[in-house]
Protein backbone atom coordinates (compact mmCIF):
# COMPACT_ATOMS: atom_id res chain seq x y z
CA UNK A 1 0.00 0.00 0.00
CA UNK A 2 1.19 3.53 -1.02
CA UNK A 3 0.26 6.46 1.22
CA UNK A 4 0.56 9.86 0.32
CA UNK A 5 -0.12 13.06 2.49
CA UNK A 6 -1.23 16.04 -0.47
CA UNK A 7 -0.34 19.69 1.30
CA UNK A 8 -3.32 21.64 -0.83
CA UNK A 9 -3.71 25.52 -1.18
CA UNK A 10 -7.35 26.67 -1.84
CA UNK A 11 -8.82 29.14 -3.54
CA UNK A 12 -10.68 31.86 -1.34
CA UNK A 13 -14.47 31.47 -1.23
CA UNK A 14 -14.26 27.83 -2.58
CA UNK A 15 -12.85 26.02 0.39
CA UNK A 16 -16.28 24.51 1.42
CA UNK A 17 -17.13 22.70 -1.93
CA UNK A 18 -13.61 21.91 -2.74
CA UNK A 19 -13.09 20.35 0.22
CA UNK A 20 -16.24 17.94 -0.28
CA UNK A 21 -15.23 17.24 -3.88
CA UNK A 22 -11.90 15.97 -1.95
CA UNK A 23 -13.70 14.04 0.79
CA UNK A 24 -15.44 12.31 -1.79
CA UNK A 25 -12.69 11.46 -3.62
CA UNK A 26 -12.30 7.09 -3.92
CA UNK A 27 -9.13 6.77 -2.05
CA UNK A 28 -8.87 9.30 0.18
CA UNK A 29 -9.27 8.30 3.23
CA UNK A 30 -8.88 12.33 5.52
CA UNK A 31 -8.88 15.52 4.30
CA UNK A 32 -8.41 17.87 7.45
CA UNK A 33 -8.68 22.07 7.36
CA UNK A 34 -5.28 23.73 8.73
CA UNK A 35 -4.20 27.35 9.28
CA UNK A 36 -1.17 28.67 7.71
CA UNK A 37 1.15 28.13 3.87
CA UNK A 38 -1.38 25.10 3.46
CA UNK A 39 -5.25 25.10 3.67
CA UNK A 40 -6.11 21.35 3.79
CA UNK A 41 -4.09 18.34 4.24
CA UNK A 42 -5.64 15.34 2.64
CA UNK A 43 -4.51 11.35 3.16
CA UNK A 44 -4.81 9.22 -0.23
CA UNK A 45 -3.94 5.54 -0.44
CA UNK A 46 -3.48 3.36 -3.07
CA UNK A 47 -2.05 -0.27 -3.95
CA UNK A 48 0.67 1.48 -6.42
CA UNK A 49 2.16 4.68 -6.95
CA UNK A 50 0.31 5.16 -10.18
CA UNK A 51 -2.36 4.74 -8.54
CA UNK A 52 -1.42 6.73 -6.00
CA UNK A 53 -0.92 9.36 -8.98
CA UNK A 54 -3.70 9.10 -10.43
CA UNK A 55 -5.73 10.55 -7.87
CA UNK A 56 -3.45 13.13 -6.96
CA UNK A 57 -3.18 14.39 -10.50
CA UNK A 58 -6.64 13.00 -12.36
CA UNK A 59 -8.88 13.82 -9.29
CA UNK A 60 -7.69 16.11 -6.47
CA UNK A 61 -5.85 18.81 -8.73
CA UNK A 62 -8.43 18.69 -11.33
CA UNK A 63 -11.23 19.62 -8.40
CA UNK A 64 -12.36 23.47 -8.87
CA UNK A 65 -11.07 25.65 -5.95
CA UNK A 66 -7.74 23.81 -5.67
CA UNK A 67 -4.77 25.93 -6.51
CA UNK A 68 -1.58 23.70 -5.78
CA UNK A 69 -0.58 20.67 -4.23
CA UNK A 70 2.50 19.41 -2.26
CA UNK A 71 2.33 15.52 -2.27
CA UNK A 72 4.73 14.30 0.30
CA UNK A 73 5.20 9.85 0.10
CA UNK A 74 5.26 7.65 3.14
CA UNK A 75 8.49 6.19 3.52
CA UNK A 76 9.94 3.39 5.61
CA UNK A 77 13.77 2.71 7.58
């Protein structure tokens, strides 16, 4: 399993529906509000990294109201 954490920058006045589009997203499994460079941070699993990429860059970045993403991989020692 592949586990990404997505730092996401909104766009003012479309946090609320972006972050429901997000929510709803198959594969992500928390999306949580936060103060400061980054609006949301958002949790997306998948069995593969292109899977894993394909939600990052065919769902989340293509929702309206989200202006950049960070994702950042789980790794392992």
């Amino acid at each position: 399993m592949t586990k990404g954490y997505l730092l996401i920058k909104l766009v003012p006045g479309l946090e609320g529906e972006a972050l429901s589009q997000i929510r709803a997203t198959q594969g992500v499994v928390d999306v949580t509000l936060v103060f400061g460079q980054w609006d949301a941070i958002a949790v997306a699993e998948a069995k593969t990294l292109f899977e894993l990429t394909k939600i990052v860059v065919g769902e989340i970045r293509g929702v309206q109201g989200v202006q950049d993403t960070t994702t950042l991989l789980e790794a392992e020692l």
